[in-house]
PDB file of N, CA and C in Angstrom:
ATOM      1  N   UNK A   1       0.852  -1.157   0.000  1.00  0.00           N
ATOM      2  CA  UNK A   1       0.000   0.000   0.000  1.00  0.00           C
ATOM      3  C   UNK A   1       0.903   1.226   0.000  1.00  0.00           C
ATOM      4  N   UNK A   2       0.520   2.257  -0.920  1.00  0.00           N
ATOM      5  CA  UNK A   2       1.665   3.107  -0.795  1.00  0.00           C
ATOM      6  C   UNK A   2       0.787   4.552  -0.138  1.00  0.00           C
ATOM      7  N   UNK A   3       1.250   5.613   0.771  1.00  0.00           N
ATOM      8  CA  UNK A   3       1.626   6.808   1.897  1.00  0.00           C
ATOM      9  C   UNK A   3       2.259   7.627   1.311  1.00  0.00           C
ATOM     10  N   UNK A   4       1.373   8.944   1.049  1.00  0.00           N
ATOM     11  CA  UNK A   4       2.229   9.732   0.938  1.00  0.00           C
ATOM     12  C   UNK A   4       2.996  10.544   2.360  1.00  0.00           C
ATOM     13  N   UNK A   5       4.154  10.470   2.364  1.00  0.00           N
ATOM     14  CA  UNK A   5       4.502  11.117   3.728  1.00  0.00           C
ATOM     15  C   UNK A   5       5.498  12.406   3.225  1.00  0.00           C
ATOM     16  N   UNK A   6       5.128  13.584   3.353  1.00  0.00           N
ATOM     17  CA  UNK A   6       6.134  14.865   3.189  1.00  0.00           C
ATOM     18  C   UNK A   6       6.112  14.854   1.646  1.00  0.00           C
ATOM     19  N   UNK A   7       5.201  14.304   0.996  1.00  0.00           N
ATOM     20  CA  UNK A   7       5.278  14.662  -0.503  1.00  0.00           C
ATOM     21  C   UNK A   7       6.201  13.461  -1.246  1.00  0.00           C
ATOM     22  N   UNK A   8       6.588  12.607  -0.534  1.00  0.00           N
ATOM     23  CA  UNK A   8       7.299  11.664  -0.915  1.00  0.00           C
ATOM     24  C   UNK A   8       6.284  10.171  -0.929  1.00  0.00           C
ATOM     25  N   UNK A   9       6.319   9.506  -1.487  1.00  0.00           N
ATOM     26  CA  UNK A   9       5.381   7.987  -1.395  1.00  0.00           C
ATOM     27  C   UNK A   9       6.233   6.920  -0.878  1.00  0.00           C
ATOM     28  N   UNK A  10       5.765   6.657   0.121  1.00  0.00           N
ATOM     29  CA  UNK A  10       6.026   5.341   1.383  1.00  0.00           C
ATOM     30  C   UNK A  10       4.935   4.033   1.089  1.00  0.00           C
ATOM     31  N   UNK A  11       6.257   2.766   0.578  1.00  0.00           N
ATOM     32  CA  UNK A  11       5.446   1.502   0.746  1.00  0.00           C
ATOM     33  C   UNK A  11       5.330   1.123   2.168  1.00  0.00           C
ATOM     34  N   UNK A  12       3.930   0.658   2.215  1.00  0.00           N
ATOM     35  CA  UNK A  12       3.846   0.560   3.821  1.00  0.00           C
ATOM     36  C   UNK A  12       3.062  -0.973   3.753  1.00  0.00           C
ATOM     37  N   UNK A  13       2.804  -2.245   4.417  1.00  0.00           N
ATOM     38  CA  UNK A  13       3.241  -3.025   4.236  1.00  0.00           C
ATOM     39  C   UNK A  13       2.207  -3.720   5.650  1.00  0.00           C
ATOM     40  N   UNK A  14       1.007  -4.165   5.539  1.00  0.00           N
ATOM     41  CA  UNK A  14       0.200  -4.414   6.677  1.00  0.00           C
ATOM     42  C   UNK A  14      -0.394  -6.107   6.587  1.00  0.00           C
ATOM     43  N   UNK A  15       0.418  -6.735   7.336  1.00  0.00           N
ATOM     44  CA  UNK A  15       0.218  -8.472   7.206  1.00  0.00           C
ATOM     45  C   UNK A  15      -1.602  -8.427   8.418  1.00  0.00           C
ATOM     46  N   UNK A  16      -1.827  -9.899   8.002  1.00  0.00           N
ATOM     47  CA  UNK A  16      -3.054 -10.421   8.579  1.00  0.00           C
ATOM     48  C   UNK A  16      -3.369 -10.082  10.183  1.00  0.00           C
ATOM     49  N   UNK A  17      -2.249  -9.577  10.888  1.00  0.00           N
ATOM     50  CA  UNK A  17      -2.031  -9.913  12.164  1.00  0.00           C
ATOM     51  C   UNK A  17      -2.014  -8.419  12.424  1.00  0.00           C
ATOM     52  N   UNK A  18      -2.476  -7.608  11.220  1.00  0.00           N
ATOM     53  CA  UNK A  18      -2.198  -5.817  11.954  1.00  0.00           C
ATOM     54  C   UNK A  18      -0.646  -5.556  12.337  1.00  0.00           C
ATOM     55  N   UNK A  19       0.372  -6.423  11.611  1.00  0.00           N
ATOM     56  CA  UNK A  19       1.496  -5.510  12.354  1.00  0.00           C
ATOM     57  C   UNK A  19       2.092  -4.777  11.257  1.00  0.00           C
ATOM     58  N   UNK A  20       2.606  -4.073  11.061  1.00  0.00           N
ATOM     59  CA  UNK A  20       2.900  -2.986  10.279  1.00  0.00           C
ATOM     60  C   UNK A  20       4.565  -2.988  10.045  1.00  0.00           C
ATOM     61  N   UNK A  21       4.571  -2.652   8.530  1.00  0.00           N
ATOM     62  CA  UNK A  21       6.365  -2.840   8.355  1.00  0.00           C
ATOM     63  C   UNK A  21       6.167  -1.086   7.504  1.00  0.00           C
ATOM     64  N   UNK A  22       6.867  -0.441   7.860  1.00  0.00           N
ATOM     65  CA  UNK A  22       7.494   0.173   9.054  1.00  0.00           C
ATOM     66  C   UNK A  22       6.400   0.428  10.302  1.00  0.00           C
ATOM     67  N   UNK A  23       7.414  -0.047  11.258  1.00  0.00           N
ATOM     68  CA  UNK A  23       6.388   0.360  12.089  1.00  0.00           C
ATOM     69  C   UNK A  23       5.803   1.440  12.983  1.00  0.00           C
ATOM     70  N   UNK A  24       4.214   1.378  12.969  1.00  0.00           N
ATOM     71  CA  UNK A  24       3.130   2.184  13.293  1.00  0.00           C
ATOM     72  C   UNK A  24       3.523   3.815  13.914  1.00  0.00           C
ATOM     73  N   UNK A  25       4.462   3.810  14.724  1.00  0.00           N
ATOM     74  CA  UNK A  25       5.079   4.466  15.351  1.00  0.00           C
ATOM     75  C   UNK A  25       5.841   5.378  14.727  1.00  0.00           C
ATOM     76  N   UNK A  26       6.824   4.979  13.396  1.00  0.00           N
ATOM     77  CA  UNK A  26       7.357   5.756  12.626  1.00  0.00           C
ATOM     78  C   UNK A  26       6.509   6.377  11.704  1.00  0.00           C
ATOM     79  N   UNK A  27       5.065   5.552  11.192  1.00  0.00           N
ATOM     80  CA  UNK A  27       4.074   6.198  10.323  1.00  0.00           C
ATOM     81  C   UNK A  27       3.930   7.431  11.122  1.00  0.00           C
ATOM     82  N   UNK A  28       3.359   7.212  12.209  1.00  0.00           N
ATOM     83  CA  UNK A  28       2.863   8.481  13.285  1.00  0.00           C
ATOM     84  C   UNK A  28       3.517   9.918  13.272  1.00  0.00           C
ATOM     85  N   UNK A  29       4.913   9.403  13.341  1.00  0.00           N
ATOM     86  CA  UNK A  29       5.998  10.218  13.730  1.00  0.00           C
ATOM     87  C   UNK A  29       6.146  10.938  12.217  1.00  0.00           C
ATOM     88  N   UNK A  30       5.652  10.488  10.952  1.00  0.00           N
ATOM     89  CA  UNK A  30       6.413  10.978  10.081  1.00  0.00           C
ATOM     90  C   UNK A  30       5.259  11.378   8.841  1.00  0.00           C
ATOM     91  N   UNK A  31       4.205  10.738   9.332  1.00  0.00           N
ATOM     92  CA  UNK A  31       3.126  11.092   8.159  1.00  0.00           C
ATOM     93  C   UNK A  31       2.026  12.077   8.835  1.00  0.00           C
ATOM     94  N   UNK A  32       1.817  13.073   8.079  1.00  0.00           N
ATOM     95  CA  UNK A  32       0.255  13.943   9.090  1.00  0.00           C
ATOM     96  C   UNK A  32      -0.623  12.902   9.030  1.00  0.00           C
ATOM     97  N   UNK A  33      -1.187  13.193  10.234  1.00  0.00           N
ATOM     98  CA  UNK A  33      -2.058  12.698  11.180  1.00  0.00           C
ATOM     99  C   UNK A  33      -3.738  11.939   9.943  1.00  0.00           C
ATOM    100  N   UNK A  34      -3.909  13.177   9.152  1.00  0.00           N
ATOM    101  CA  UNK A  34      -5.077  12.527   8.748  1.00  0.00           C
ATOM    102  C   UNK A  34      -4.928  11.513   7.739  1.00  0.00           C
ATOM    103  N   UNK A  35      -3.343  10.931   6.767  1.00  0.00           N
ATOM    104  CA  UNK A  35      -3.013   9.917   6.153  1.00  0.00           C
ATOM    105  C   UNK A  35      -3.258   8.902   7.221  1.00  0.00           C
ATOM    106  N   UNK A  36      -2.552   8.954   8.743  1.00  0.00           N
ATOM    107  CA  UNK A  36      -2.914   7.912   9.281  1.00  0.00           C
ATOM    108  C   UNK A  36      -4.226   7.580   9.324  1.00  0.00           C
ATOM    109  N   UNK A  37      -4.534   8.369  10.043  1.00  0.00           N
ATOM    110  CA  UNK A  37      -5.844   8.048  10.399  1.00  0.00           C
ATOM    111  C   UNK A  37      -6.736   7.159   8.812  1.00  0.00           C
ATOM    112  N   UNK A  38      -6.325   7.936   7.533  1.00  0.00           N
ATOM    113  CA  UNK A  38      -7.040   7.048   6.838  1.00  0.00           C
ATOM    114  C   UNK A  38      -6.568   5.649   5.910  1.00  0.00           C
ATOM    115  N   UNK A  39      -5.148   5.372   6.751  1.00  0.00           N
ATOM    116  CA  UNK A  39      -4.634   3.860   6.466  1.00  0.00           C
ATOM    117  C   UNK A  39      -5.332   3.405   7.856  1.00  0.00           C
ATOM    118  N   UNK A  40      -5.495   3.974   8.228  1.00  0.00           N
ATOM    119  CA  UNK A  40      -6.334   2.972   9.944  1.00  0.00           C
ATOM    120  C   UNK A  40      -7.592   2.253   8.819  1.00  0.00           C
ATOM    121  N   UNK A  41      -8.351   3.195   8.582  1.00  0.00           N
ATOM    122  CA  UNK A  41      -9.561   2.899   8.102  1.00  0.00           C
ATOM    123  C   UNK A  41      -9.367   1.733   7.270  1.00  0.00           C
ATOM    124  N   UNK A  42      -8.234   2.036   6.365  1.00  0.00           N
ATOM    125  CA  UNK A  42      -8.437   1.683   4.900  1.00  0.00           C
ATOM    126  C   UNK A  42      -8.275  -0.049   5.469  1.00  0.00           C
ATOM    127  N   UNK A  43      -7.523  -0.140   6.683  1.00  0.00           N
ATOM    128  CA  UNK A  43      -7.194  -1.997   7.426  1.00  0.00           C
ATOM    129  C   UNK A  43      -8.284  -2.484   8.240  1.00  0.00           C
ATOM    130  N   UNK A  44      -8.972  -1.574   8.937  1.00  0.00           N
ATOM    131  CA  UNK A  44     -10.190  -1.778   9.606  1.00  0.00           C
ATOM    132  C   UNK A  44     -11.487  -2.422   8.775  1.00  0.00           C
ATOM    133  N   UNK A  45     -11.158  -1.558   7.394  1.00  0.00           N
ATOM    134  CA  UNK A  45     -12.308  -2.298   7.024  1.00  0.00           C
ATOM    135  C   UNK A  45     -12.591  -3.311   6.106  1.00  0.00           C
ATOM    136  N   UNK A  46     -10.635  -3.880   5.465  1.00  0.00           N
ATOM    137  CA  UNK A  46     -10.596  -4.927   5.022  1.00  0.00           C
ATOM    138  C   UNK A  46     -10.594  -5.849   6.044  1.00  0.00           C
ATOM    139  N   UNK A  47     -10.181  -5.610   7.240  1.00  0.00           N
ATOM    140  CA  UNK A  47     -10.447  -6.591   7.991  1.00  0.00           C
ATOM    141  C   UNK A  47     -11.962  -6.827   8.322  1.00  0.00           C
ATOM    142  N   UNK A  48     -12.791  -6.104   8.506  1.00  0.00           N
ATOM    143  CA  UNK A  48     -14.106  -6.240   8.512  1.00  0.00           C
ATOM    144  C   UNK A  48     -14.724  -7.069   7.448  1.00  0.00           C
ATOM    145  N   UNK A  49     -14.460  -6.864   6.156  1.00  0.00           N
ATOM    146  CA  UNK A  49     -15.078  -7.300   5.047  1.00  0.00           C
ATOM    147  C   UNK A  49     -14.148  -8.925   4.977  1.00  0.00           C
ATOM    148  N   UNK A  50     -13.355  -9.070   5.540  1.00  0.00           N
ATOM    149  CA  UNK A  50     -12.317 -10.512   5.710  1.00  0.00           C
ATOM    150  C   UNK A  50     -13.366 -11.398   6.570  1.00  0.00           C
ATOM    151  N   UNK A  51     -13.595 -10.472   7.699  1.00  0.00           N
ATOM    152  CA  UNK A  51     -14.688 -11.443   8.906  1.00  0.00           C
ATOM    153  C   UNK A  51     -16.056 -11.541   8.178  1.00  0.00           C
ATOM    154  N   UNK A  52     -16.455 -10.941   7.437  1.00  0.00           N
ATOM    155  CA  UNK A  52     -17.598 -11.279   6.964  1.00  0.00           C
ATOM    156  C   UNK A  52     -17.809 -12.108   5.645  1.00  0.00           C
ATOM    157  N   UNK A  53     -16.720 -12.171   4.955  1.00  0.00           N
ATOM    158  CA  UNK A  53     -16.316 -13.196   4.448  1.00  0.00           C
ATOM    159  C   UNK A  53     -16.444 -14.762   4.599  1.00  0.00           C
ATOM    160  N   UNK A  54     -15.522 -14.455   5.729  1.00  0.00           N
ATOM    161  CA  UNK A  54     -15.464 -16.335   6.682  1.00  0.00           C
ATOM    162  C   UNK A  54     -16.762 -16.557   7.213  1.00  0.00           C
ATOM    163  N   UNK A  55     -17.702 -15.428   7.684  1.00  0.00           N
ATOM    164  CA  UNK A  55     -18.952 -15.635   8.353  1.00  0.00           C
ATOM    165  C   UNK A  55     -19.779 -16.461   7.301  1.00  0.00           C
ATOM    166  N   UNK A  56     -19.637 -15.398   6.095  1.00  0.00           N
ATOM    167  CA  UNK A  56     -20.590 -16.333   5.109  1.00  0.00           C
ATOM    168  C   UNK A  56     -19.874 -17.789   4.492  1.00  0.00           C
ATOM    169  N   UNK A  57     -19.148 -17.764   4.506  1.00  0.00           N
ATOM    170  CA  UNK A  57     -18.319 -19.424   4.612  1.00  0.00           C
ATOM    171  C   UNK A  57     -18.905 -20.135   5.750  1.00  0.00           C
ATOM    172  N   UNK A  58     -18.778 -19.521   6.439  1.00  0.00           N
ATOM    173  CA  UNK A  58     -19.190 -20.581   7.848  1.00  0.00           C
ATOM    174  C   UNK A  58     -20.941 -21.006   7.461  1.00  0.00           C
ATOM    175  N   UNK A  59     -21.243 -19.927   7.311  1.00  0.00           N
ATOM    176  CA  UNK A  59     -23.194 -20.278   7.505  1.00  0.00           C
ATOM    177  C   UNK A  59     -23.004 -21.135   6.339  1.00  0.00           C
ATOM    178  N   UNK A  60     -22.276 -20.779   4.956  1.00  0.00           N
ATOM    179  CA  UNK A  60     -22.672 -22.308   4.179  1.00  0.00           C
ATOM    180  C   UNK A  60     -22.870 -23.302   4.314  1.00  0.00           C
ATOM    181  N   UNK A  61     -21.125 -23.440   4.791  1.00  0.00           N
ATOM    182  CA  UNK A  61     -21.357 -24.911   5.255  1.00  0.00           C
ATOM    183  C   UNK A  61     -22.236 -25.773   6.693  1.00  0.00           C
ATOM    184  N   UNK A  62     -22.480 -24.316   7.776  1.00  0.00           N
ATOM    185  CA  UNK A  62     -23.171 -25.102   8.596  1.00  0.00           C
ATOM    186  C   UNK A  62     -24.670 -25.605   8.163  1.00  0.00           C
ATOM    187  N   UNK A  63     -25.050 -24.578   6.336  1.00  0.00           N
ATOM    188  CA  UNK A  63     -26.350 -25.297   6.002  1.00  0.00           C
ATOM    189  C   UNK A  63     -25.945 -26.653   5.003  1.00  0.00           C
ATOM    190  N   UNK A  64     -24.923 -26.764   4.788  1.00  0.00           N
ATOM    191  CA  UNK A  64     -24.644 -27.977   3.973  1.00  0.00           C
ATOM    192  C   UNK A  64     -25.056 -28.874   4.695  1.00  0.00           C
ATOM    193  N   UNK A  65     -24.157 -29.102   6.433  1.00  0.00           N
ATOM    194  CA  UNK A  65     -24.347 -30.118   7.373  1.00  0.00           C
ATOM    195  C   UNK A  65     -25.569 -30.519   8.007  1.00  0.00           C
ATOM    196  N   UNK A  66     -26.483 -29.503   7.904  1.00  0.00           N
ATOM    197  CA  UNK A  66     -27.454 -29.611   8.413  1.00  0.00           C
ATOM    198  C   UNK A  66     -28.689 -30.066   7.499  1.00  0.00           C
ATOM    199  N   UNK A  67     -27.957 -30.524   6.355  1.00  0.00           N
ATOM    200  CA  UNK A  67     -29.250 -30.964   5.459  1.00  0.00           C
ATOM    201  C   UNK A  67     -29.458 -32.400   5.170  1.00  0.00           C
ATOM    202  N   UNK A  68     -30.314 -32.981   5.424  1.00  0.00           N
ATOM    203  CA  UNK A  68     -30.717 -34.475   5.791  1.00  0.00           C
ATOM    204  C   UNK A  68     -29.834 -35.332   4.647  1.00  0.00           C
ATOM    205  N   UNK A  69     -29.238 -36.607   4.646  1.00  0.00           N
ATOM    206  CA  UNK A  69     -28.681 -37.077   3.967  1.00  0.00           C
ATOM    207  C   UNK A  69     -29.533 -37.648   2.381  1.00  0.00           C
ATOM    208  N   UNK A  70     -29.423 -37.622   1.070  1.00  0.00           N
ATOM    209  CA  UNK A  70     -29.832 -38.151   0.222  1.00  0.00           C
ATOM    210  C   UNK A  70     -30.252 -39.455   0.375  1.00  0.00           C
ATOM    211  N   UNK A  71     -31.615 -39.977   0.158  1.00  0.00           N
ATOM    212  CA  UNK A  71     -31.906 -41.584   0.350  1.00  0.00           C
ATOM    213  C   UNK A  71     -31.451 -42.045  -0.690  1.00  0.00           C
ATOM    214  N   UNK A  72     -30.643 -43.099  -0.491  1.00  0.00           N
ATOM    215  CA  UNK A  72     -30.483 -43.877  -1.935  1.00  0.00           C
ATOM    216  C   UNK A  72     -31.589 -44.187  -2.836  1.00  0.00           C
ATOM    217  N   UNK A  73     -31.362 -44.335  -4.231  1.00  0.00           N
ATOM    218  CA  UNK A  73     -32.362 -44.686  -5.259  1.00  0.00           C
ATOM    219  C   UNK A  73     -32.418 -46.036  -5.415  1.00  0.00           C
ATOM    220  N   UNK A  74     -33.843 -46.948  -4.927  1.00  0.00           N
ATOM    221  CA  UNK A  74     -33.751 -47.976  -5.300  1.00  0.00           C
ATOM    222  C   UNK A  74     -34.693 -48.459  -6.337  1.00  0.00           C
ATOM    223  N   UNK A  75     -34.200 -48.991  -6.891  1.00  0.00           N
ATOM    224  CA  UNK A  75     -34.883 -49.059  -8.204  1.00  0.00           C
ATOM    225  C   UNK A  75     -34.930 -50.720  -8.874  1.00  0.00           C
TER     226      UNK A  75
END
């Protein structure tokens, strides 16, 4: 994801786990305040749309499991 910081563009670099390469601290220190604030967002709400993701994965399959087994065809 690239930051502009001081007019210059910063790859900035945010794994599954929220930890941040460079880290969070140097963004702070070095980018105005409202870039942060809107790389906060921009992880908040892929992570949001990630959990709702797996949610609808999950309800699939808990309606897969929950659906009575096929009777065999006897014929």
């Amino acid at each position: 994801m690239k930051v502009a910081v001081d007019g210059k563009t910063v790859d900035v670099r945010v794994t599954a786990h929220l930890r941040w390469d460079p880290p969070l601290e140097t963004i702070i220190e070095t980018a105005p305040i409202a870039e942060v604030l809107e790389l906060e967002c921009i992880v908040l709400n892929a992570a949001r749309m990630a959990r709702q993701v797996r949610r609808e994965e999950l309800e699939q399959l808990e309606a897969i499991l929950q659906k009575p087994p096929l009777e065999p065809n006897h014929r």
